[in-house]
N, C-alpha and C. Protein backbone atom coordinates (compact mmCIF):
# COMPACT_ATOMS: atom_id res chain seq x y z
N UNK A 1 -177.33 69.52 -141.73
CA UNK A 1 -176.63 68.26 -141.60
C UNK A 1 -177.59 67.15 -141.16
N UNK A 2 -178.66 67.40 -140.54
CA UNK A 2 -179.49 66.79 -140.19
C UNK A 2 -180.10 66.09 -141.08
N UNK A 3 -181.10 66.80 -142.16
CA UNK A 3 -181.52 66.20 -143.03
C UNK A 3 -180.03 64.72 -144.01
N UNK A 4 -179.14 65.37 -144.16
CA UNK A 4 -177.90 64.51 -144.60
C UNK A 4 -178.14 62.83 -144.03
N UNK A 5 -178.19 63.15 -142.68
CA UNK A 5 -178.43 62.09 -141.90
C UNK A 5 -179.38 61.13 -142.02
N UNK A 6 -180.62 61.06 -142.60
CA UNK A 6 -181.63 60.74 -142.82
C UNK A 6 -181.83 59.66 -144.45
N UNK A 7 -180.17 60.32 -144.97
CA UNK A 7 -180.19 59.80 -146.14
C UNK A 7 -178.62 59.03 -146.59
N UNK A 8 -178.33 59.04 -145.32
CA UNK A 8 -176.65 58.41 -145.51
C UNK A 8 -176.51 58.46 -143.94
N UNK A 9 -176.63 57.09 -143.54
CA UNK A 9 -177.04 56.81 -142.10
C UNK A 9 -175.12 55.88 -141.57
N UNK A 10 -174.73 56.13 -140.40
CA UNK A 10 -174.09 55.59 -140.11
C UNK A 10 -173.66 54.21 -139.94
N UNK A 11 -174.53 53.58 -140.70
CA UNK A 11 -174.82 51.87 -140.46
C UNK A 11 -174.52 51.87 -141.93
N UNK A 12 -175.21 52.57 -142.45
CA UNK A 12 -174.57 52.40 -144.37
C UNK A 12 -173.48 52.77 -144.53
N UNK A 13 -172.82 53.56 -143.98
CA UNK A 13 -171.23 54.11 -144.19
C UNK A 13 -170.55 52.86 -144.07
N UNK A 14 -170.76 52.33 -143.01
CA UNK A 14 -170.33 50.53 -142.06
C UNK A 14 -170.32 49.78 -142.44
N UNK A 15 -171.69 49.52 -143.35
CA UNK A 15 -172.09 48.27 -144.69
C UNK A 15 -171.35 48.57 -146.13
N UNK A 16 -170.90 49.78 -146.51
CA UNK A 16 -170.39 49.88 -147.47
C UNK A 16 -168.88 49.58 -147.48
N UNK A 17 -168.36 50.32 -146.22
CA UNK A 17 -166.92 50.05 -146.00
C UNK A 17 -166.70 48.50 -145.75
N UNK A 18 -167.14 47.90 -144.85
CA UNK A 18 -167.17 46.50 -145.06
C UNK A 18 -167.23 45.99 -146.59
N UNK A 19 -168.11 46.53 -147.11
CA UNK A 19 -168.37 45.66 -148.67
C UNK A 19 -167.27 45.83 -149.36
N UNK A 20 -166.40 47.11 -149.48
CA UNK A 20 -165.30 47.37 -149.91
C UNK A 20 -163.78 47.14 -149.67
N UNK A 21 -164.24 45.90 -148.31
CA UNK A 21 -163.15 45.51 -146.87
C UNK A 21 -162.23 46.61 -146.88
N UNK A 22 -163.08 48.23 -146.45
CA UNK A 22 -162.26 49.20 -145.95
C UNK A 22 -162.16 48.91 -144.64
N UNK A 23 -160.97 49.60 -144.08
CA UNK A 23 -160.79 49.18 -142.38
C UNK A 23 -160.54 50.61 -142.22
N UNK A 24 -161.48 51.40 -141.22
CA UNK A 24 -161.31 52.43 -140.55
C UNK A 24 -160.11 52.58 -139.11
N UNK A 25 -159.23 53.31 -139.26
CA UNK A 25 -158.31 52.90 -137.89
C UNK A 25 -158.47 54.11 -137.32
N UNK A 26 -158.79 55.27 -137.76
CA UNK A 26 -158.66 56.65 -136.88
C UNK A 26 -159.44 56.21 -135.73
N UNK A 27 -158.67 57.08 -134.80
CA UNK A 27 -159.83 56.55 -133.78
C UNK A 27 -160.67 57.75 -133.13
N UNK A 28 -160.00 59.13 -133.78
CA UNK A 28 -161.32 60.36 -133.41
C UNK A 28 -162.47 60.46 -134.58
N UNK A 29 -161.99 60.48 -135.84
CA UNK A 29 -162.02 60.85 -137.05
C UNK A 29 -162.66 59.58 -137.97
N UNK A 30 -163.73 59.35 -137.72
CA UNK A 30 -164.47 58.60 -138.36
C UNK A 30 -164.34 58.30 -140.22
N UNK A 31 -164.72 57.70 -140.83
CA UNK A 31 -165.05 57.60 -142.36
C UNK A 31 -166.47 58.60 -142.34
N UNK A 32 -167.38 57.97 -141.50
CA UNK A 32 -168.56 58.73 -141.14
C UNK A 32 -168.72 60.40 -141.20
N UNK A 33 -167.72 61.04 -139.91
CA UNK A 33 -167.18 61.83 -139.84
C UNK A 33 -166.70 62.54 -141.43
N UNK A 34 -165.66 62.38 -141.76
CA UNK A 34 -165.24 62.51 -142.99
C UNK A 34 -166.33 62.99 -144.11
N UNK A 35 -167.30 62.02 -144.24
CA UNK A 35 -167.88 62.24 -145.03
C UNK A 35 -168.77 63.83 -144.60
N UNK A 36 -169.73 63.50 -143.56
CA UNK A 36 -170.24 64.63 -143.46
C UNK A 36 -169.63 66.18 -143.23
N UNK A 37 -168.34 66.31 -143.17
CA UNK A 37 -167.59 67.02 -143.65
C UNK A 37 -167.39 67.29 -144.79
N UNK A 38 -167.11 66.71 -145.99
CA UNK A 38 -166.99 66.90 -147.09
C UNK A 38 -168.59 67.70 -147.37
N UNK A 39 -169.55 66.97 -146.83
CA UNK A 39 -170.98 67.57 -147.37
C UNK A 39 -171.18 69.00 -146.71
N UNK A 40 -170.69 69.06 -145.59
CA UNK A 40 -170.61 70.52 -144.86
C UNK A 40 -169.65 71.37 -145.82
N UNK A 41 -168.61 71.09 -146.18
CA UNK A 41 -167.91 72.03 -146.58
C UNK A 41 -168.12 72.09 -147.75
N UNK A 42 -168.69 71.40 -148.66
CA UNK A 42 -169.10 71.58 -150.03
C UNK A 42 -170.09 72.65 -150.34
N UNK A 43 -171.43 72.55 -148.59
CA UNK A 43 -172.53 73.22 -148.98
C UNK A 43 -172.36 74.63 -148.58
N UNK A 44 -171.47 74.59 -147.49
CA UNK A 44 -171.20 75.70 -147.24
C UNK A 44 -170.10 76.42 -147.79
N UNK A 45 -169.90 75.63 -149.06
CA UNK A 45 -168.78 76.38 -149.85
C UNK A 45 -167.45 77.00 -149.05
N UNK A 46 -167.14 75.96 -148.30
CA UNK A 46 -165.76 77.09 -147.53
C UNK A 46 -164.34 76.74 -148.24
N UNK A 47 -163.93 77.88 -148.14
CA UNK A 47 -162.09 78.38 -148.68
C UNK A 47 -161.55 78.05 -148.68
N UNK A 48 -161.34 77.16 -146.82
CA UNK A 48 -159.98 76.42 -146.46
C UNK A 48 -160.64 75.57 -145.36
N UNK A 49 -159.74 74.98 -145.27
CA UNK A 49 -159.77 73.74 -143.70
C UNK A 49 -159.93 74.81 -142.56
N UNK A 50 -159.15 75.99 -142.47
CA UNK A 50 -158.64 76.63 -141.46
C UNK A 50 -161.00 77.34 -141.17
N UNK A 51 -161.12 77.95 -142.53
CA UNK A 51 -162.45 78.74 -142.46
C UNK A 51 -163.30 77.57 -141.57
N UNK A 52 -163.19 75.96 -142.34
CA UNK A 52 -164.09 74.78 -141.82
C UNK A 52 -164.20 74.32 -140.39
N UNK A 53 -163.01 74.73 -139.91
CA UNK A 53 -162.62 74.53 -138.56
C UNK A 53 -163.73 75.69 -138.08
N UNK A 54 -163.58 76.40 -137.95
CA UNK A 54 -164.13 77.57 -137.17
C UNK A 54 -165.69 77.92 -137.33
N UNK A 55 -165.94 77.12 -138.46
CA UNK A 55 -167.60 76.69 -138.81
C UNK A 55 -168.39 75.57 -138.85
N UNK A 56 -167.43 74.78 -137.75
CA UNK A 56 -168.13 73.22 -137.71
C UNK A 56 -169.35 72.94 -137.04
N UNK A 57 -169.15 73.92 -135.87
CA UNK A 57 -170.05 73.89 -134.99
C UNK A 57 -171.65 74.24 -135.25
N UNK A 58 -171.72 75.22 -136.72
CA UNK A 58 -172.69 75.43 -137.29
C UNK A 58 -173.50 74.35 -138.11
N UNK A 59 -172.76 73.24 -138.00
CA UNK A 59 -172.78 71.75 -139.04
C UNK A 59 -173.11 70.78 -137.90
N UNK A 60 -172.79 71.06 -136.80
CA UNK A 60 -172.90 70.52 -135.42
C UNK A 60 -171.86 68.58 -135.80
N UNK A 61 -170.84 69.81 -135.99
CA UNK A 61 -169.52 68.74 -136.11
C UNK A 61 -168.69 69.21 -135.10
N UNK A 62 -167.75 68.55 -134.73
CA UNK A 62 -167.26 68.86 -133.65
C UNK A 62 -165.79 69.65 -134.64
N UNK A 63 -164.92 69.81 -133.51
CA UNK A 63 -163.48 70.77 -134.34
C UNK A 63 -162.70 69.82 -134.04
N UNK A 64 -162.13 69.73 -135.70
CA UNK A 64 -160.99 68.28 -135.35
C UNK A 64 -159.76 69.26 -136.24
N UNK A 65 -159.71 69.58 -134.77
CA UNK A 65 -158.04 70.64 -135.40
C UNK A 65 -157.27 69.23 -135.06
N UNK A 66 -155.89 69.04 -136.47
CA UNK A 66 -155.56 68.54 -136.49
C UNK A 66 -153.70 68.95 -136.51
């Protein structure tokens, strides 16, 4: 996830959503967030939300049981 970071920086997530006048309202659950989730669970190919949950920490995402 690290490397991820290096190439889709939290200030570009910010500049893009602005450019798109997206308005983020979650207030745990980032766009940011979001995304690097999608890239975690894509790479790590997981099953379900339920498997993603329980392997976030390996992504050094936090657990957003919802």
């Amino acid at each position: 996830m690290n490397i991820t970071q290096v190439f889709l920086t939290e200030k570009e997530v910010k500049e893009f959503s602005d450019l798109i006048e997206y308005k983020d309202t979650a207030r745990k659950f980032t766009t940011y967030n979001l995304l690097k989730y999608f890239i975690a669970a894509s790479v790590g190919q997981w099953n379900s939300f339920h498997e993603g949950d329980r392997v976030t920490s390996d992504f050094n995402l936090g657990s957003y049981y919802w």
